[in-house]
N, C-alpha and C. Protein backbone atom coordinates (compact mmCIF):
# COMPACT_ATOMS: atom_id res chain seq x y z
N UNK A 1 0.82 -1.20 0.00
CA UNK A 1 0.00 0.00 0.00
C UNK A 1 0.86 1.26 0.00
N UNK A 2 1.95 1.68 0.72
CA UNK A 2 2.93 2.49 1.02
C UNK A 2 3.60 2.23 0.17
N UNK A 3 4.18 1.10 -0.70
CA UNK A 3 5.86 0.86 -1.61
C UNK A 3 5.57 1.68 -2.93
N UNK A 4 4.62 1.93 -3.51
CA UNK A 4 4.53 2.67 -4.51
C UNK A 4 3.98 3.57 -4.95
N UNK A 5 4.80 4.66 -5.38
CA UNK A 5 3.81 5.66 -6.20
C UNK A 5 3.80 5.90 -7.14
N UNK A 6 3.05 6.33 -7.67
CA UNK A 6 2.20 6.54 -9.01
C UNK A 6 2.22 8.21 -9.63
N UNK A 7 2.60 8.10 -10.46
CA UNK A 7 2.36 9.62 -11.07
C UNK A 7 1.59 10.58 -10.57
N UNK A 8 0.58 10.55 -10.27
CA UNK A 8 -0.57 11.43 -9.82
C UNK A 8 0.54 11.77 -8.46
N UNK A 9 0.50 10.61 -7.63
CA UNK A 9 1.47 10.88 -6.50
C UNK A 9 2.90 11.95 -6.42
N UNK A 10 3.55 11.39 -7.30
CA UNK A 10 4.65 12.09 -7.98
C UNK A 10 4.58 13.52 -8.17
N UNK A 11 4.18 14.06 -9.06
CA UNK A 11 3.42 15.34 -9.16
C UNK A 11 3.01 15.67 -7.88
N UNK A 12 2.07 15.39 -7.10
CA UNK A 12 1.69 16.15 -6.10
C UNK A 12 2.55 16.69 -5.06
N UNK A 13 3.42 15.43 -4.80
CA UNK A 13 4.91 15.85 -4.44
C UNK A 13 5.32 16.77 -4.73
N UNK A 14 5.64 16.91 -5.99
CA UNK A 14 6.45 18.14 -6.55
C UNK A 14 6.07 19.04 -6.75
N UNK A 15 4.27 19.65 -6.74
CA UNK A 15 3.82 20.68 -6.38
C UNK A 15 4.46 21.28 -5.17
N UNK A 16 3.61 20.50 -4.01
CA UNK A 16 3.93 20.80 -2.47
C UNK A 16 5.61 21.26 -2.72
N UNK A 17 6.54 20.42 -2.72
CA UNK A 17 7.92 21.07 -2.64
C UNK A 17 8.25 22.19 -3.34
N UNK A 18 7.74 22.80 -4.74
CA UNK A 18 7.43 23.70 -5.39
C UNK A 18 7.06 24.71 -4.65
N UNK A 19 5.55 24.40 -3.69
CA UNK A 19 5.74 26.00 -3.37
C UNK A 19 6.03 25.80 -1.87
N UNK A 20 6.56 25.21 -0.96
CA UNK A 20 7.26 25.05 0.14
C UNK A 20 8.64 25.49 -0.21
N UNK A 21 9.44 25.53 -1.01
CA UNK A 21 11.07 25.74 -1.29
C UNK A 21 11.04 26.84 -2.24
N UNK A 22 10.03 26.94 -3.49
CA UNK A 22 10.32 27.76 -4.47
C UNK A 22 11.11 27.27 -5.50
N UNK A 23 11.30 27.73 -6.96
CA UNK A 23 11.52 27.41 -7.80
C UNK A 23 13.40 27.59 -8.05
N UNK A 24 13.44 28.21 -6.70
CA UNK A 24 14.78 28.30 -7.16
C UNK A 24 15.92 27.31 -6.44
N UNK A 25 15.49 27.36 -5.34
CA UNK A 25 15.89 25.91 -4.49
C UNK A 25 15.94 24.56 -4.68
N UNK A 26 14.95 24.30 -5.34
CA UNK A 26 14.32 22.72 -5.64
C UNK A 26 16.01 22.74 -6.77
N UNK A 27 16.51 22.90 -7.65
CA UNK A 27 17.68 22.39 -8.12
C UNK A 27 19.09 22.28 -7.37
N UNK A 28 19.32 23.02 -6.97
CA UNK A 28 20.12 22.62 -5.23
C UNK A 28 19.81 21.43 -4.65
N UNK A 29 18.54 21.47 -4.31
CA UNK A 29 17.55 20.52 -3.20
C UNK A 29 17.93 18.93 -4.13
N UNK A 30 17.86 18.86 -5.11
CA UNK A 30 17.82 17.73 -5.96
C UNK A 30 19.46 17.40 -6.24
N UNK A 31 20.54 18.62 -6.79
CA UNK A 31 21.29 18.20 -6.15
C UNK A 31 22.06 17.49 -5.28
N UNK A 32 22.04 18.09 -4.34
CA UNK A 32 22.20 17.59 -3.18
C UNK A 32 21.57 16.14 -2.20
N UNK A 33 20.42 15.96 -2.54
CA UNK A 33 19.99 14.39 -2.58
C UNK A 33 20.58 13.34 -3.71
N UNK A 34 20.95 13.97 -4.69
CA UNK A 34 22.00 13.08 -5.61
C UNK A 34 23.41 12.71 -4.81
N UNK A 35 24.11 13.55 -4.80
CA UNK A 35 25.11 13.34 -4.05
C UNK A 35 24.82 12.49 -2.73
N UNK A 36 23.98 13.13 -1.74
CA UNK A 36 23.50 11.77 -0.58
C UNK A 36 23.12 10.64 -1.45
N UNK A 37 22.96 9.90 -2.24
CA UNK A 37 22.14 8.67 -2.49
C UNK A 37 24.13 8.26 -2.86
N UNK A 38 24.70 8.88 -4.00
CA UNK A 38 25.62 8.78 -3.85
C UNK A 38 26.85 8.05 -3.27
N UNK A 39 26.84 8.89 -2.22
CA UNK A 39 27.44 8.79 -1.62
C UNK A 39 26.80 7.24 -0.05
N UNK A 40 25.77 7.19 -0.40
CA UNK A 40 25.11 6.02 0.43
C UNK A 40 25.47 5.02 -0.59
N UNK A 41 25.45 4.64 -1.92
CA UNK A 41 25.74 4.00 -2.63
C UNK A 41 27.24 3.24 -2.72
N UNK A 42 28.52 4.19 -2.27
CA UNK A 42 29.82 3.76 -2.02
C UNK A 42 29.87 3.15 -0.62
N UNK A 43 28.89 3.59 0.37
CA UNK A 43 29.13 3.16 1.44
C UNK A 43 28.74 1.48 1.66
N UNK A 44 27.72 1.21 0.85
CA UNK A 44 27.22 0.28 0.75
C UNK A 44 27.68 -0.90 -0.01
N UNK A 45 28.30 -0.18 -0.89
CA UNK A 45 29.49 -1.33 -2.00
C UNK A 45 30.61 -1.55 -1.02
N UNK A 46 30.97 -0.54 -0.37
CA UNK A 46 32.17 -0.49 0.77
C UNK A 46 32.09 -1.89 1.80
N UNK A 47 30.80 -1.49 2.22
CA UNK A 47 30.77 -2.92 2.78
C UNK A 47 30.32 -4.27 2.30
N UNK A 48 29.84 -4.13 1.33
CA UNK A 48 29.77 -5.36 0.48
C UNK A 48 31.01 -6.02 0.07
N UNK A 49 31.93 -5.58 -0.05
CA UNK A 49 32.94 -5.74 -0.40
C UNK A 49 34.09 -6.57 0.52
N UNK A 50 33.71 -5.47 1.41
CA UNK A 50 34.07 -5.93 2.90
C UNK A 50 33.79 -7.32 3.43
N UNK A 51 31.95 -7.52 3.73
CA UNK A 51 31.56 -8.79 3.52
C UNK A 51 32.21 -9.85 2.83
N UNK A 52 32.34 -9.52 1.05
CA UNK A 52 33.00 -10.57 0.46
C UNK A 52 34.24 -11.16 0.65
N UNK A 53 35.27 -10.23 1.11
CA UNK A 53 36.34 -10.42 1.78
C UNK A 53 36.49 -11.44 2.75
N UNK A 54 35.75 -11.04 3.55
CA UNK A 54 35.86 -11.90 4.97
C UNK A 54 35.23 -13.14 4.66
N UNK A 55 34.14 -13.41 3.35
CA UNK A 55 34.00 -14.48 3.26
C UNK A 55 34.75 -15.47 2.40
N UNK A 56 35.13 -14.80 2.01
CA UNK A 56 36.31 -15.36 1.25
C UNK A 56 37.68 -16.23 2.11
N UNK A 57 37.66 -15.14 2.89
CA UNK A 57 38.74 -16.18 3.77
C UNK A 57 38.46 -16.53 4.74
N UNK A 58 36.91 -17.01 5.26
CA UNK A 58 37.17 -17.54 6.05
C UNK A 58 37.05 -19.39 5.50
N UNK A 59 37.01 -20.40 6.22
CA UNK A 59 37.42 -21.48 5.73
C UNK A 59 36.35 -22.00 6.03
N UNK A 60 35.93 -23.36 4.99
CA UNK A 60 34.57 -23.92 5.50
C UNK A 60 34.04 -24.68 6.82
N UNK A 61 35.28 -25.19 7.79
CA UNK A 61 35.04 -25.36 8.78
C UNK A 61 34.50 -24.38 9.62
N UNK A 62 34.58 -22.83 9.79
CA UNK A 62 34.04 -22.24 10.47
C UNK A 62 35.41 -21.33 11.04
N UNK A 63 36.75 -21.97 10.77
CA UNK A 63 37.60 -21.46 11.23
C UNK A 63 38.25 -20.25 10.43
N UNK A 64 38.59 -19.14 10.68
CA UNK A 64 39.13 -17.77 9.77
C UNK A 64 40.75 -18.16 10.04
N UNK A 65 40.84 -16.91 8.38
CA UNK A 65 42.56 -17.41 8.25
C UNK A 65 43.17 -16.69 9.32
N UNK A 66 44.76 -17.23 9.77
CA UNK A 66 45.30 -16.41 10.18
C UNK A 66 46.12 -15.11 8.97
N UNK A 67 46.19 -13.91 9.88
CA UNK A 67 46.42 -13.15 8.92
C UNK A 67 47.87 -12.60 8.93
């Protein structure tokens, strides 16, 4: 019920922020949530990565390498 929206939705959104911020803000505003998603995006490969690592070495008995 909440996971999706729909155009109509969309738009209405972007009215409301339209005239809550103004027309000159909202490109900043969008901006700047690019960069946050961004930047949540490296953090998240960061530890994925991380994850793979450690699974990588650890050994199928349960025991990790020495390092």
């Amino acid at each position: 019920m909440f996971g999706r929206l729909g155009p109509v939705e969309l738009i209405l959104i972007l009215i409301i922020a339209l005239v809550i911020f103004g027309p000159s803000k909202l490109p900043q505003i969008g901006r700047s949530l690019g960069q946050a998603i961004q930047e949540f995006k490296k953090g998240t490969r960061a530890v994925d990565e991380e994850l793979n690592n450690v699974m990588k070495d650890t050994k199928p008995d349960g025991d990790t390498k020495q390092v």
